[in-house]
Protein backbone atom coordinates (compact mmCIF):
# COMPACT_ATOMS: atom_id res chain seq x y z
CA UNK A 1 0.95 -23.73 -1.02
CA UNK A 2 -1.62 -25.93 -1.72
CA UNK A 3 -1.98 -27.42 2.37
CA UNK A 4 -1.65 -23.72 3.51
CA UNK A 5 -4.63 -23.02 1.01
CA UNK A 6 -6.58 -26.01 2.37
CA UNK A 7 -6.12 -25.61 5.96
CA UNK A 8 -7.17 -21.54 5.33
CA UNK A 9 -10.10 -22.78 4.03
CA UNK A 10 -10.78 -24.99 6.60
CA UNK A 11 -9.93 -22.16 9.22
CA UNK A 12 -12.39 -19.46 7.66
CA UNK A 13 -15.24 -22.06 7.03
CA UNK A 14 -17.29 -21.10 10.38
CA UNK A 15 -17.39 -17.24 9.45
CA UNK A 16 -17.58 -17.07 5.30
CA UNK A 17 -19.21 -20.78 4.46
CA UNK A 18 -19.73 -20.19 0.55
CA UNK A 19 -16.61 -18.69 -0.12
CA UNK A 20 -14.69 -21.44 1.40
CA UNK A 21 -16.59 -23.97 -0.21
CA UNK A 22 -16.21 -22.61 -3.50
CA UNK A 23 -12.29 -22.03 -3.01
CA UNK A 24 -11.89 -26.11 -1.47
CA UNK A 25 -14.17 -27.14 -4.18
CA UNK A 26 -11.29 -25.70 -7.00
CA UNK A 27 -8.37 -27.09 -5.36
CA UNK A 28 -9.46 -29.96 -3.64
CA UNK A 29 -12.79 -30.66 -5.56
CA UNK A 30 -11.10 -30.14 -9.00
CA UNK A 31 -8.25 -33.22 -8.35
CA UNK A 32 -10.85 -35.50 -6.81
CA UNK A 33 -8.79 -36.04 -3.84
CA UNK A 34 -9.86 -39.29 -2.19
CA UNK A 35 -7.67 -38.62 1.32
CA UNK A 36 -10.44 -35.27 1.91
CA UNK A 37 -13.99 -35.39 2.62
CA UNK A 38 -16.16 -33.70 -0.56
CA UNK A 39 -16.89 -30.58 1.40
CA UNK A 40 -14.81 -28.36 4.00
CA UNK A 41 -17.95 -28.40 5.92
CA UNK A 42 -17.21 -32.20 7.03
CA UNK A 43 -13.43 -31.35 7.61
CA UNK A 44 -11.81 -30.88 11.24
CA UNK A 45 -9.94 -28.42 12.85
CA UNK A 46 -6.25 -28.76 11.01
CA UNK A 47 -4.77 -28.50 14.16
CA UNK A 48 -2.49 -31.37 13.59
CA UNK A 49 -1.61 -30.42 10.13
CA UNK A 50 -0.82 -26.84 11.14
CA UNK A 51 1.20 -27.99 14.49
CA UNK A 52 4.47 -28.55 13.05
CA UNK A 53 4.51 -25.25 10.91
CA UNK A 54 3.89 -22.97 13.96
CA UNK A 55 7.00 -21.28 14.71
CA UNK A 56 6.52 -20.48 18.90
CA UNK A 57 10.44 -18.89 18.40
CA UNK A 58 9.39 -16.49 15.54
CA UNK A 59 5.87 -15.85 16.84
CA UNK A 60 7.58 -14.78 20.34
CA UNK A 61 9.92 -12.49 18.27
CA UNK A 62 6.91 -10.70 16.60
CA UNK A 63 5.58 -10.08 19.39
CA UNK A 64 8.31 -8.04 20.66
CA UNK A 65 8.94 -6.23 17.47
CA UNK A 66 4.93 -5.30 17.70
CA UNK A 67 5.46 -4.26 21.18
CA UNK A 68 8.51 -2.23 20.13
CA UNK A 69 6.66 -0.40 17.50
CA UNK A 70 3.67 0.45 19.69
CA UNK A 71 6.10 2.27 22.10
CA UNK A 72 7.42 3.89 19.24
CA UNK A 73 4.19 5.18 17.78
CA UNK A 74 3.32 6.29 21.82
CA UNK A 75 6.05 8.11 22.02
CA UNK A 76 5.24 10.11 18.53
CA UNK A 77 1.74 10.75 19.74
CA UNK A 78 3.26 12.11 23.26
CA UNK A 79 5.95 14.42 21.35
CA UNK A 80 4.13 15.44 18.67
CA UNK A 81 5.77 14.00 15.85
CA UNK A 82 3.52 13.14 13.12
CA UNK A 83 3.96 9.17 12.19
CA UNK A 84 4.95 10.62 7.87
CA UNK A 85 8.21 12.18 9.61
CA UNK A 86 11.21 10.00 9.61
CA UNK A 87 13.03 10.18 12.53
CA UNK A 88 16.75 9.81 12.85
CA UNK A 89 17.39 7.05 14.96
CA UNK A 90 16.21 5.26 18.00
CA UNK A 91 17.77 3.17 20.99
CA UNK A 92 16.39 -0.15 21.37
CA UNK A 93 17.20 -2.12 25.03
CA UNK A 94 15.28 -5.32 25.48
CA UNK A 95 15.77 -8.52 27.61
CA UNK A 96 17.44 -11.39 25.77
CA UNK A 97 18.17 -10.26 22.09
CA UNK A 98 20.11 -13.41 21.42
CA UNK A 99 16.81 -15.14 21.97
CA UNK A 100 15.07 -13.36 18.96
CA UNK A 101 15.47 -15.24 15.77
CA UNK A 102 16.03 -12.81 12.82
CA UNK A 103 16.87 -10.51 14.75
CA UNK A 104 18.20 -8.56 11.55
CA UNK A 105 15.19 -8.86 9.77
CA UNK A 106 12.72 -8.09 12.59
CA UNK A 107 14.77 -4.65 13.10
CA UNK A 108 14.09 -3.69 9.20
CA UNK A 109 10.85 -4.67 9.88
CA UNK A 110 10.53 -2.19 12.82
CA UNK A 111 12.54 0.78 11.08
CA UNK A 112 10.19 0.10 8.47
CA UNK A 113 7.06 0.40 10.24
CA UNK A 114 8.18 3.24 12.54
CA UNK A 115 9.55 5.16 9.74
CA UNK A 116 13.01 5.64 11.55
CA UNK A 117 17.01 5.77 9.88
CA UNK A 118 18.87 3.44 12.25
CA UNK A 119 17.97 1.46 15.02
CA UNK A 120 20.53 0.77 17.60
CA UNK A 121 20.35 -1.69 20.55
CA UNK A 122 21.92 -0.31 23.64
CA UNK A 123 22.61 -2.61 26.98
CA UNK A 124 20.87 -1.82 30.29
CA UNK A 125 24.08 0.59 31.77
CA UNK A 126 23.25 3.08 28.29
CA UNK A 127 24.15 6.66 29.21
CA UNK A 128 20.58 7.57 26.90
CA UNK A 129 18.52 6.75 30.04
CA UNK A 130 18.68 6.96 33.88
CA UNK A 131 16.55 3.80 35.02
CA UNK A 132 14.74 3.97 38.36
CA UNK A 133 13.11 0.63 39.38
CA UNK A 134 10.05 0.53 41.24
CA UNK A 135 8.38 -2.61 43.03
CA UNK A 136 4.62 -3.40 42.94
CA UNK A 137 3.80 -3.76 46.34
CA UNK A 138 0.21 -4.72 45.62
CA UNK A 139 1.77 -7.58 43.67
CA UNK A 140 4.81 -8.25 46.11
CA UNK A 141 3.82 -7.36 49.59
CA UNK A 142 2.02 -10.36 50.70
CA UNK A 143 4.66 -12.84 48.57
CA UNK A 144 7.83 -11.25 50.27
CA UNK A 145 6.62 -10.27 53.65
CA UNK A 146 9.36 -9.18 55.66
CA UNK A 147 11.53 -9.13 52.55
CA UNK A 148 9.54 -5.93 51.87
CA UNK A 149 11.91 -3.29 53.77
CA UNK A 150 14.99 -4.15 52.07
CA UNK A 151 13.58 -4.44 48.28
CA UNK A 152 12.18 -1.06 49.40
CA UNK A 153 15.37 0.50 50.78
CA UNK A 154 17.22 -0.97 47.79
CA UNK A 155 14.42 1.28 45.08
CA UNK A 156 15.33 4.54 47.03
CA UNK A 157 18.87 3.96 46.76
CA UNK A 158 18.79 2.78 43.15
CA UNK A 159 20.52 -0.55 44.00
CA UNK A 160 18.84 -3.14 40.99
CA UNK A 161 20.59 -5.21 38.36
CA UNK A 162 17.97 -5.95 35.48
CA UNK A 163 18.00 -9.96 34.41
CA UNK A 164 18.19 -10.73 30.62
CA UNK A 165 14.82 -11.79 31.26
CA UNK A 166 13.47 -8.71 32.44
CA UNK A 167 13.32 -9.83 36.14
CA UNK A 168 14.93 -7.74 38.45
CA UNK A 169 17.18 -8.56 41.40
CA UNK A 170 17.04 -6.39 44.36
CA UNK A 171 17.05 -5.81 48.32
CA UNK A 172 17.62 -10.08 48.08
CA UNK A 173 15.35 -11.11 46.26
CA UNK A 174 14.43 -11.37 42.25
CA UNK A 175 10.60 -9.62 41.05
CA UNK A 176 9.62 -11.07 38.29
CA UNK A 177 8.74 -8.43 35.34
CA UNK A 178 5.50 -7.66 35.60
CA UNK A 179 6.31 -7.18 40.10
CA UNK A 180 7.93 -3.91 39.34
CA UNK A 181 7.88 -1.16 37.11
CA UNK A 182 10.79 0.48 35.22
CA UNK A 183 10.73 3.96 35.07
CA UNK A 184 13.34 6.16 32.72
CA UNK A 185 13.89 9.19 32.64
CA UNK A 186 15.35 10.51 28.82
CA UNK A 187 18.23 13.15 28.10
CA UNK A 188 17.46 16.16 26.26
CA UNK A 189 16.60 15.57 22.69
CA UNK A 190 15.17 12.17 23.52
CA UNK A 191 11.20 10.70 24.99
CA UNK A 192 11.50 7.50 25.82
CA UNK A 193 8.95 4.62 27.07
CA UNK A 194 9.32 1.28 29.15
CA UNK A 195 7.44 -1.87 29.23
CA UNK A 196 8.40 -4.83 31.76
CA UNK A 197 12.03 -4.45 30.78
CA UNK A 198 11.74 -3.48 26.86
CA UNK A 199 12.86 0.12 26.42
CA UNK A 200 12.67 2.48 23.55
CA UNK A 201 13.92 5.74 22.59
CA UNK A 202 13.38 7.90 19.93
CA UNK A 203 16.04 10.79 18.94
CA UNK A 204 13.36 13.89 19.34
CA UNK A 205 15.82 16.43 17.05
CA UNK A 206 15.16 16.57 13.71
CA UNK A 207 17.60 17.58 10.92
CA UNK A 208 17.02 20.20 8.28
CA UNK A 209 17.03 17.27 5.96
CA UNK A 210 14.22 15.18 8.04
CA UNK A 211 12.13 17.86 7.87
CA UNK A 212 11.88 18.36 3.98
CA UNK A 213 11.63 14.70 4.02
CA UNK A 214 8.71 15.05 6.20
CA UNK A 215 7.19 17.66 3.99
CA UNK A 216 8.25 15.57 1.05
CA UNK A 217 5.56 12.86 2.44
CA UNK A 218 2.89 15.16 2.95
CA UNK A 219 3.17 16.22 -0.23
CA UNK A 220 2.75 12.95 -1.65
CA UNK A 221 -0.27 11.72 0.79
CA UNK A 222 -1.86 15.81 -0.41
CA UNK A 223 -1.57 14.28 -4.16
CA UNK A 224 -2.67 10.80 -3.62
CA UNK A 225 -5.69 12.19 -1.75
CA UNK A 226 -6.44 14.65 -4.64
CA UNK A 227 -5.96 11.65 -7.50
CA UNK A 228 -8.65 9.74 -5.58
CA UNK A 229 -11.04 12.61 -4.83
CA UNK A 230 -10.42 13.08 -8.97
CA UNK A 231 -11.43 9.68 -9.38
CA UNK A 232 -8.56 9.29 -11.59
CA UNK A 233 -7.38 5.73 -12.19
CA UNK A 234 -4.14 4.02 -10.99
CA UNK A 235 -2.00 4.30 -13.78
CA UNK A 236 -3.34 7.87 -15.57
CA UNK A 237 -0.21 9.86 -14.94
CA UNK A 238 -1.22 13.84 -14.13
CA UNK A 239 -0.39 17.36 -14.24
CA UNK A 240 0.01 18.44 -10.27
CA UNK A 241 -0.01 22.31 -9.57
CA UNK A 242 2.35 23.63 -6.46
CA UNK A 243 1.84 26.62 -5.33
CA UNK A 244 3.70 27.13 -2.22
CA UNK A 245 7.09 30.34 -1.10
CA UNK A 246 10.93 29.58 -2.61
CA UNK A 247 12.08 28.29 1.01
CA UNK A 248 9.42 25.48 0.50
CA UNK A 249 10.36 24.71 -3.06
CA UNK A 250 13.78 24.52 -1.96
CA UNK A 251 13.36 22.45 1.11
CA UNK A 252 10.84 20.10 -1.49
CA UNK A 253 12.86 20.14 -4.32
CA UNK A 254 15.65 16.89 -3.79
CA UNK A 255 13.02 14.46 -3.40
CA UNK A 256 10.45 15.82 -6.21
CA UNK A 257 11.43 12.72 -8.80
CA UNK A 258 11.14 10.43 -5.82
CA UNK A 259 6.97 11.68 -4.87
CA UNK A 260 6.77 11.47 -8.42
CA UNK A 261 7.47 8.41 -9.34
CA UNK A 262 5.20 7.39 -5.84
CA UNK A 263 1.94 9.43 -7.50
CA UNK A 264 2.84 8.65 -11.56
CA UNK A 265 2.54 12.77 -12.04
CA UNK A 266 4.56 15.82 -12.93
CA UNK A 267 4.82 18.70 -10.59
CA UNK A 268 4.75 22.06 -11.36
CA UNK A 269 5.31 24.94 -8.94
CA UNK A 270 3.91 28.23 -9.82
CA UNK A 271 0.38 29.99 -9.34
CA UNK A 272 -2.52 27.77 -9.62
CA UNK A 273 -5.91 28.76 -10.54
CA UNK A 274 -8.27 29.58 -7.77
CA UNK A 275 -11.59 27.93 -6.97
CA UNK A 276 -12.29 24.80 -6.04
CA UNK A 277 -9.28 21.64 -6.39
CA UNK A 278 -6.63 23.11 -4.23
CA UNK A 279 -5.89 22.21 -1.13
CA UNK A 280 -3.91 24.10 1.54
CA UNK A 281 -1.24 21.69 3.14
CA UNK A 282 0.59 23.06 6.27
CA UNK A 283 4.06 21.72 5.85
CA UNK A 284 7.02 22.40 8.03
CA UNK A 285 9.13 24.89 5.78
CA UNK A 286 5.51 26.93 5.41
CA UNK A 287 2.17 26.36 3.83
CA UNK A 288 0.89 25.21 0.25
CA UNK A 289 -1.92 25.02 -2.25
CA UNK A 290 -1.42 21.96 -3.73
CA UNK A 291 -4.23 20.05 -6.24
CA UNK A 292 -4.54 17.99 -9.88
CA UNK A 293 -4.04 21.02 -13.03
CA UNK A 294 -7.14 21.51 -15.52
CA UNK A 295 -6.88 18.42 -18.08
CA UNK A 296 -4.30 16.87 -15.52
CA UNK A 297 -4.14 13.72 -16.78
CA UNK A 298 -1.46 13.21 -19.56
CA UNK A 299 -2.85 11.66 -22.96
């Protein structure tokens, strides 16, 4: 802890000088270190310090989960499927997942972030997709020449095999993955996007139970937002008023101890007074007044 603090301080010294003085000066100053210079200001790069803790494998693996949740988050935008909805599951194909290190832990890390059930990696020949491939020619014609009539022949006739590497082999020769784009086409009940040989797709049908889960987030960002327009503070537990049909309570009410717990208050459905305080949330199951109670907060 102490070289990662060091070498951050080092890092930021260009940009925020007197805040990484004072922060070197307590844990380097402090210990009169004789192996550092008194200031971070007559310190080097730490490239050679910082060398052996950069992880190329796991950095490599990042940036496929953060290419993976982009697609995702496209493909919400593109359907219509707000980002607090959890989705049921989606179909991950990708070139070379035995290269990925924690693999395990970079999937929780995507179902996480795209606020999704299950993830499940599917192989090139999945029945979720029908994959067209088509070449770049502005990228390929003056490489392959002559070669260009067969790779051609070989995209109208659907005659590819896709590389664990995302290159694809075709009409003789191998385009590498940015030569050619992958287009796929999704079944019914799925949108799905492509990049150089990643795939994702999203399950587009959502459940009863997703939706009142969906609501059940609203609900919670409606209360946060009216705490902080209360100015109340972070641990003041408070009185929320609900005003909202029976199919909506009904469709709210298994996770009302969960959104809660998430906004320390009690929820009460019922009228609520009129005037100013209540806001009108458009959920899925049907609209709602939501807001804080007069003298919300508990004593």
């Amino acid at each position: 802890m102490h070289q990662v603090l060091v070498s951050l301080t080092r890092i930021v010294a260009p940009i925020m000088p007197f805040l990484s003085e004072s922060i070197y000066q307590n844990i380097v100053g402090s210990v009169g270190s004789d192996a550092l210079p008194d200031s971070v200001h007559l310190t080097s790069w730490p490239t050679e310090e910082l060398d052996g803790l950069n992880d190329r494998a796991l950095q490599a693996s990042m940036e496929v989960a953060m290419r993976v949740v982009d697609l995702a988050r496209t493909l919400r935008s593109q359907t219509g499927i707000k980002v607090r909805q959890p989705l049921g599951r989606m179909w991950l194909a990708m070139p070379g997942p035995d290269r990925l290190v924690e693999l395990d832990a970079l999937l929780d890390l995507v179902r996480d972030e795209v606020n999704v059930k299950s993830i499940e990696l599917i192989g090139d020949e999945s029945e979720l997709v029908d994959r067209r491939v088509k070449p770049l020619l502005p990228k390929i014609g003056r490489k392959l020449g002559a070669a260009i009539p067969a790779v051609m022949a070989a995209a109208r006739e659907n005659r590819f095999e896709i590389k664990p590497d995302g290159s694809v082999e075709m009409g003789g020769v191998t385009l590498a993955p940015d030569e050619v784009e992958i287009q796929a086409t999704p079944r019914p009940g799925t949108a799905v996007a492509h990049d150089e040989g990643l795939v994702v797709v999203i399950d587009t049908e959502l459940t009863p139970e997703l939706r009142a889960e969906g609501d059940a987030r609203e609900l919670q960002r409606a209360i946060q937002d009216a705490r902080k327009e209360a100015g109340v503070e972070l641990d003041d537990e408070v009185a929320v008023g609900v005003e909202a049909a029976a199919a909506v309570q009904e469709a709210l009410q298994p996770y009302l101890a969960a959104v809660e717990v998430e906004t320390r208050s009690r929820i009460e459905f019922g009228p609520v007074p009129a005037g100013a305080g209540f806001d009108e949330v458009e959920l899925d199951s049907g609209p709602a007044r939501v807001g804080l109670m007069p003298g919300a907060v508990a004593p």
